[in-house]
Protein backbone atom coordinates (compact mmCIF):
# COMPACT_ATOMS: atom_id res chain seq x y z
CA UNK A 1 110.52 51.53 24.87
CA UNK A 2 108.55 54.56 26.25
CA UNK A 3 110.61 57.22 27.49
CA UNK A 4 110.63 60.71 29.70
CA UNK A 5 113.03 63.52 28.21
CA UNK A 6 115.30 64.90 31.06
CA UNK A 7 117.36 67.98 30.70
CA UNK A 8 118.31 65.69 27.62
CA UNK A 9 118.25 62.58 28.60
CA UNK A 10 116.01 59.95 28.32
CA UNK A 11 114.84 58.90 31.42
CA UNK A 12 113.23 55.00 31.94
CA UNK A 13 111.09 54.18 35.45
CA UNK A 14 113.39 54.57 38.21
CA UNK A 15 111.55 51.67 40.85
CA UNK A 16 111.58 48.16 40.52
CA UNK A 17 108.17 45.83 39.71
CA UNK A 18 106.15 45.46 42.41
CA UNK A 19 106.87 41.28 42.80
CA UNK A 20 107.30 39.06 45.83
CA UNK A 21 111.35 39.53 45.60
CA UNK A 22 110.34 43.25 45.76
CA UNK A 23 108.85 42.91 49.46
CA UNK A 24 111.19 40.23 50.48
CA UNK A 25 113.99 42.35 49.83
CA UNK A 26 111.83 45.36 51.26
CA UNK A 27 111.33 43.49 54.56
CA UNK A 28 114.77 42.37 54.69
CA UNK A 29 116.59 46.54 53.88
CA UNK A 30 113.72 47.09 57.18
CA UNK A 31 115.80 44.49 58.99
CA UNK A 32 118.98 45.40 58.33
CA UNK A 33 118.40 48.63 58.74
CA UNK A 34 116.86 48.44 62.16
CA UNK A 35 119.31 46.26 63.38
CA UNK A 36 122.23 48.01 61.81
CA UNK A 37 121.50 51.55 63.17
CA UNK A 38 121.27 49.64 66.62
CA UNK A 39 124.62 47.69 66.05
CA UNK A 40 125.98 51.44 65.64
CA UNK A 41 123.93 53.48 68.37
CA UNK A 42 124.26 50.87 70.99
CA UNK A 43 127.08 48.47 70.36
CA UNK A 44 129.72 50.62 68.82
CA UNK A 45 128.49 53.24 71.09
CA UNK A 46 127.78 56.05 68.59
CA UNK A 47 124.80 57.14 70.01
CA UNK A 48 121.30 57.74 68.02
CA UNK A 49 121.96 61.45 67.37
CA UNK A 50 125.59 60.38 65.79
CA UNK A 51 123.95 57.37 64.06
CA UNK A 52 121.67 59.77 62.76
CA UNK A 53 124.00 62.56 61.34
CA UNK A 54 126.59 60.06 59.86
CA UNK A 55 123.23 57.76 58.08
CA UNK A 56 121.89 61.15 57.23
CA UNK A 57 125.07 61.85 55.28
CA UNK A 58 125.48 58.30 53.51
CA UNK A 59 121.48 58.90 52.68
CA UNK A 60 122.60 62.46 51.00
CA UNK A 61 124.92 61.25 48.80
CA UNK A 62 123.26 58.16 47.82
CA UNK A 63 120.49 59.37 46.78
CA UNK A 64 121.86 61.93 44.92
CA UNK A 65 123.56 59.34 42.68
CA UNK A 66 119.76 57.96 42.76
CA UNK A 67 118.34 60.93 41.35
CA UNK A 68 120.90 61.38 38.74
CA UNK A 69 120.52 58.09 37.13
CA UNK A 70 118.16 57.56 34.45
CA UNK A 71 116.81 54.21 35.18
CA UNK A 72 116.11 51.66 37.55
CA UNK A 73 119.80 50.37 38.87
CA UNK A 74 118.97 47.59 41.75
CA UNK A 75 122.22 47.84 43.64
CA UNK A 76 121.82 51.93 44.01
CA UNK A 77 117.99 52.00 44.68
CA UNK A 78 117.96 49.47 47.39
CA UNK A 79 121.07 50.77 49.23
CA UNK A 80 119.11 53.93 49.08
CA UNK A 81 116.38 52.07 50.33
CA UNK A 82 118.32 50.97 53.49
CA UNK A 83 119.80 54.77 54.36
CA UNK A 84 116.11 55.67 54.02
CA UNK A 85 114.98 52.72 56.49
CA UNK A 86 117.76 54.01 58.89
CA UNK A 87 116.98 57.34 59.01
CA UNK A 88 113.59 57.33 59.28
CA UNK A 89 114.19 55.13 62.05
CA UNK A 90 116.15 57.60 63.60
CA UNK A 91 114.06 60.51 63.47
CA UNK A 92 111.10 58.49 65.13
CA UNK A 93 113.76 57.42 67.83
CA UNK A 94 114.93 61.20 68.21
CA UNK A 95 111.50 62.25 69.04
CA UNK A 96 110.99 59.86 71.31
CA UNK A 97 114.29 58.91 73.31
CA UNK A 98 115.80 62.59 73.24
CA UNK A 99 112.84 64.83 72.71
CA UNK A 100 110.49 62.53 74.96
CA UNK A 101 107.93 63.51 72.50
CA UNK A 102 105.25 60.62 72.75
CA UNK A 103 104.65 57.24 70.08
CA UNK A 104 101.05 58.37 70.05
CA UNK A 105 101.67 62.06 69.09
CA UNK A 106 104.90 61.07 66.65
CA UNK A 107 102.70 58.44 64.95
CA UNK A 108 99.89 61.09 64.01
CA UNK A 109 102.08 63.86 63.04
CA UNK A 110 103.76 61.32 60.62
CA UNK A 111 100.38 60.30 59.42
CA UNK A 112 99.72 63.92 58.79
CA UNK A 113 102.85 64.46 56.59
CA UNK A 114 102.35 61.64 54.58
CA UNK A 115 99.50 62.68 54.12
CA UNK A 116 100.23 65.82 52.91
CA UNK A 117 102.79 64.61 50.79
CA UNK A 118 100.51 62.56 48.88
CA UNK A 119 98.15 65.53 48.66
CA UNK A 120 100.72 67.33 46.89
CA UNK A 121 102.48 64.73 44.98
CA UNK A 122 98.60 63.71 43.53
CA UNK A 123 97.64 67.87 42.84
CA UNK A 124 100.74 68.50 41.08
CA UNK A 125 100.90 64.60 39.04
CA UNK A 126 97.35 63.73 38.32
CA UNK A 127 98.93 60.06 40.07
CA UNK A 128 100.60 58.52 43.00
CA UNK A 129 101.30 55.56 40.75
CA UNK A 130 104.58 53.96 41.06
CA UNK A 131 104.75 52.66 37.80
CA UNK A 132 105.92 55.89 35.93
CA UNK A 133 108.13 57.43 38.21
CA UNK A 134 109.72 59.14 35.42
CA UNK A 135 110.60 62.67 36.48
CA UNK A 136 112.82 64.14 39.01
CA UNK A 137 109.69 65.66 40.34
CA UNK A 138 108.04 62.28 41.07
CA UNK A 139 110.76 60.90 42.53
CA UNK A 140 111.31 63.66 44.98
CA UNK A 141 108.00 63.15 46.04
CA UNK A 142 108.52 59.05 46.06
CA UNK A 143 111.35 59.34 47.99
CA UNK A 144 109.88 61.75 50.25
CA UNK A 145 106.71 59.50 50.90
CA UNK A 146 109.48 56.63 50.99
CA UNK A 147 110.59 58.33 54.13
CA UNK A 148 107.52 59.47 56.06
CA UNK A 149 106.48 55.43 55.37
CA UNK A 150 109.71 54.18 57.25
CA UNK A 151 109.39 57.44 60.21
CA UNK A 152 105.53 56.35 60.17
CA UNK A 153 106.03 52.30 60.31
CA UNK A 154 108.37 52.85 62.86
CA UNK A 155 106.40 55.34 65.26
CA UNK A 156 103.25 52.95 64.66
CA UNK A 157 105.59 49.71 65.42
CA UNK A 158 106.82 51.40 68.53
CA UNK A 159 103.42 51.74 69.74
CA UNK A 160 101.97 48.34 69.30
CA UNK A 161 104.94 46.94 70.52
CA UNK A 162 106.02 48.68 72.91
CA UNK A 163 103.21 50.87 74.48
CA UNK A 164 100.50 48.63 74.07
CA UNK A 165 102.49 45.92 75.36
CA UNK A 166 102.14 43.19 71.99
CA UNK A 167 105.87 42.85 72.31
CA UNK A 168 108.07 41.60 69.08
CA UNK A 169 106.77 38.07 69.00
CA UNK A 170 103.57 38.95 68.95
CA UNK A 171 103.58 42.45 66.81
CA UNK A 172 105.44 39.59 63.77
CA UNK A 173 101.86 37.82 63.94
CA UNK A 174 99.94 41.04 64.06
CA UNK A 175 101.88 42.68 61.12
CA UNK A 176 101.86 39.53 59.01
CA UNK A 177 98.12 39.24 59.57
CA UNK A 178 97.55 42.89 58.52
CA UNK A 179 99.61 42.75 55.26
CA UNK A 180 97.71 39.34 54.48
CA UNK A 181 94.47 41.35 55.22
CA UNK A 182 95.76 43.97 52.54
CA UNK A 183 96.74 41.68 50.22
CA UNK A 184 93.54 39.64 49.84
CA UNK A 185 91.86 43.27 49.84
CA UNK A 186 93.84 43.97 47.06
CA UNK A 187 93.28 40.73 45.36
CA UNK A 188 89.53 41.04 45.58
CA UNK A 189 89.79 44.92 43.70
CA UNK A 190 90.95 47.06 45.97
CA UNK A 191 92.51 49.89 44.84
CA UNK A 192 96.20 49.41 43.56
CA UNK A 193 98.05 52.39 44.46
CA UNK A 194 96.22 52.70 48.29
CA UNK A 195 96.79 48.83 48.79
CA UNK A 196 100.47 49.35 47.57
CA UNK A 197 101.27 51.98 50.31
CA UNK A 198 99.24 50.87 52.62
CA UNK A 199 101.28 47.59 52.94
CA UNK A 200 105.01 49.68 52.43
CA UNK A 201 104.01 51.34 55.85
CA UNK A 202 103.13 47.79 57.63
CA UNK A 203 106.23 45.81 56.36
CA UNK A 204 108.34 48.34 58.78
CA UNK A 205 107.37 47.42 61.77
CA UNK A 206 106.98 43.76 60.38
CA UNK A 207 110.63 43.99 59.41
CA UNK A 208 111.95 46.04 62.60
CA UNK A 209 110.02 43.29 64.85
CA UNK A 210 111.60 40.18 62.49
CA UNK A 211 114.63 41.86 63.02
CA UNK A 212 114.12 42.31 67.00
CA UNK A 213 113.14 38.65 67.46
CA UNK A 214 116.36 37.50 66.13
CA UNK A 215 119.02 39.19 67.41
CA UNK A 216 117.55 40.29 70.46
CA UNK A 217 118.61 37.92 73.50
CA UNK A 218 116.81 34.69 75.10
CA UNK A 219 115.62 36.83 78.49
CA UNK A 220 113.90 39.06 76.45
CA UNK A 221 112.32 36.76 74.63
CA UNK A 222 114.36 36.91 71.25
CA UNK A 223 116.50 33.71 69.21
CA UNK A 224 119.67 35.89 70.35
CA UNK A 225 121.52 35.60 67.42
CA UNK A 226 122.98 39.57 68.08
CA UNK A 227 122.68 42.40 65.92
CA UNK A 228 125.73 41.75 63.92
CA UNK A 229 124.96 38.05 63.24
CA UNK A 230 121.14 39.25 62.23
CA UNK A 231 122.10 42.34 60.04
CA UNK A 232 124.97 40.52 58.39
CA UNK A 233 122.93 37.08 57.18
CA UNK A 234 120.03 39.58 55.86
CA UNK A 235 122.22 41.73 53.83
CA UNK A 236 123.90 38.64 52.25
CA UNK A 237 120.78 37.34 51.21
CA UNK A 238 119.47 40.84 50.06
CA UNK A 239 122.70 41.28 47.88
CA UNK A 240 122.56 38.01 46.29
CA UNK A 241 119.05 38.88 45.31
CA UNK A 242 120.04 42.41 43.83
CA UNK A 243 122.84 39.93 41.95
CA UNK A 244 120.23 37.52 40.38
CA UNK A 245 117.91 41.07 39.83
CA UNK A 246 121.13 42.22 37.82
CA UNK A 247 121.56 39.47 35.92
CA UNK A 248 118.05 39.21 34.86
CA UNK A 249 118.28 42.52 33.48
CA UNK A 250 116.20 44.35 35.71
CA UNK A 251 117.20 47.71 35.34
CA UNK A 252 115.76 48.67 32.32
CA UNK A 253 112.13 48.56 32.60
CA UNK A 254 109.24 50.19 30.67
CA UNK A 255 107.09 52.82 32.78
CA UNK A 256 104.04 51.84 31.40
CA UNK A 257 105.11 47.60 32.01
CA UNK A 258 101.97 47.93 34.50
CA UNK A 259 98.91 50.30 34.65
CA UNK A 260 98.89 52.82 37.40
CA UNK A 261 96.14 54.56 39.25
């Protein structure tokens, strides 16, 4: 098995393969997270700044176990995952509930830092492939692109839904048309790595409206099932998927399993 040297150690690909349990558990960490971090600012009453601080926190120190593992673990990437969801989500929803900065500006300065993040990660790597994130360097900048995706999907969401009026039932058709539209772009030979990012960004809002239509109530045009109900069922599915993912042996994988762009 091909390996990366790391202050000693030998260091394996830290994501998972890109497969259909990948996204599902992707769109489901989106849900849980938006739902969650409302459960917590609304519900419980926290508020989104203390939401924000005490998810900031969790994020910090899970991800630091994150970075200091040497491999792919499921159970520690995808809870990072879900922080990340969360807090991104909460930065977009500083900006525009306490900072009353606008969805249309917050949406383009997003799209500027990701941007720029993939500017740097690509001048520095030679790659923005996720299939041999294999130094600490590459996974800063994976994480940090993780991030602006989640601050970027949710600005964007906001926006369609919200501002131009589409509304959650209607933004789940929308997003699930646009990721189809990327994957049969991708299937036809479009490029991996664009088509790859491209949908991370869309299953946000995709997730964040899926989430919204559940729990939100009848009047407003949602199944009502409630936040807790919502987040709960999600994250039951999404850890008996990281159990099968386990037991299967996912988290050693080969960096160079799949060719990157």
């Amino acid at each position: 098995m091909q390996v990366t040297r790391r202050l000693g150690r030998s260091m394996l690909n830290k994501v998972p393969e890109v497969t259909l349990v990948f996204w599902l558990i992707k769109i489901m960490s989106t849900t849980v997270g938006e739902t969650g971090a409302d459960y917590l600012a609304v519900h419980v009453g926290l508020g989104t700044s203390v939401t924000g601080l005490i998810m900031a926190a969790l994020l910090t120190a899970v991800l630091t176990v994150q970075l200091r593992r040497d491999r792919y673990v499921p159970w520690v990437y995808w809870l990072t995952v879900v922080l990340v969801s969360i807090v991104g989500t909460q930065i977009t929803d500083v900006l525009t509930d306490k900072l009353e900065i606008s969805l249309y500006a917050s949406t383009a300065v997003f799209t500027i830092a990701l941007a720029a993040t993939f500017a740097i990660w690509f001048a520095l790597e030679r790659t923005l492939s996720i299939h041999s994130i294999v130094t600490t360097r590459r996974e800063a900048f994976y994480w940090a692109a993780i991030l602006f995706t989640f601050a970027l999907g949710t600005a964007a969401g906001d926006l369609a839904t919200e501002a131009l009026g589409l509304g959650f039932n209607v933004g789940v058709l929308v997003f699930v048309a646009l990721i189809a539209g990327v994957a049969a772009a991708y299937a036809l030979g479009a490029n991996e790595v664009l088509a790859f990012w491209i949908a991370y960004i869309l299953t946000r809002p995709l997730g964040a409206s899926f989430g919204d239509m559940l729990s939100q109530s009848r009047d407003y045009g949602g199944l009502g099932f409630g936040t807790v109900y919502t987040s709960l069922a999600f994250l039951a599915v999404i850890i008996a998927l990281l159990g099968w993912l386990s037991f299967e042996g996912g988290s050693e994988r080969n960096p160079e399993a799949s060719p990157g762009a």
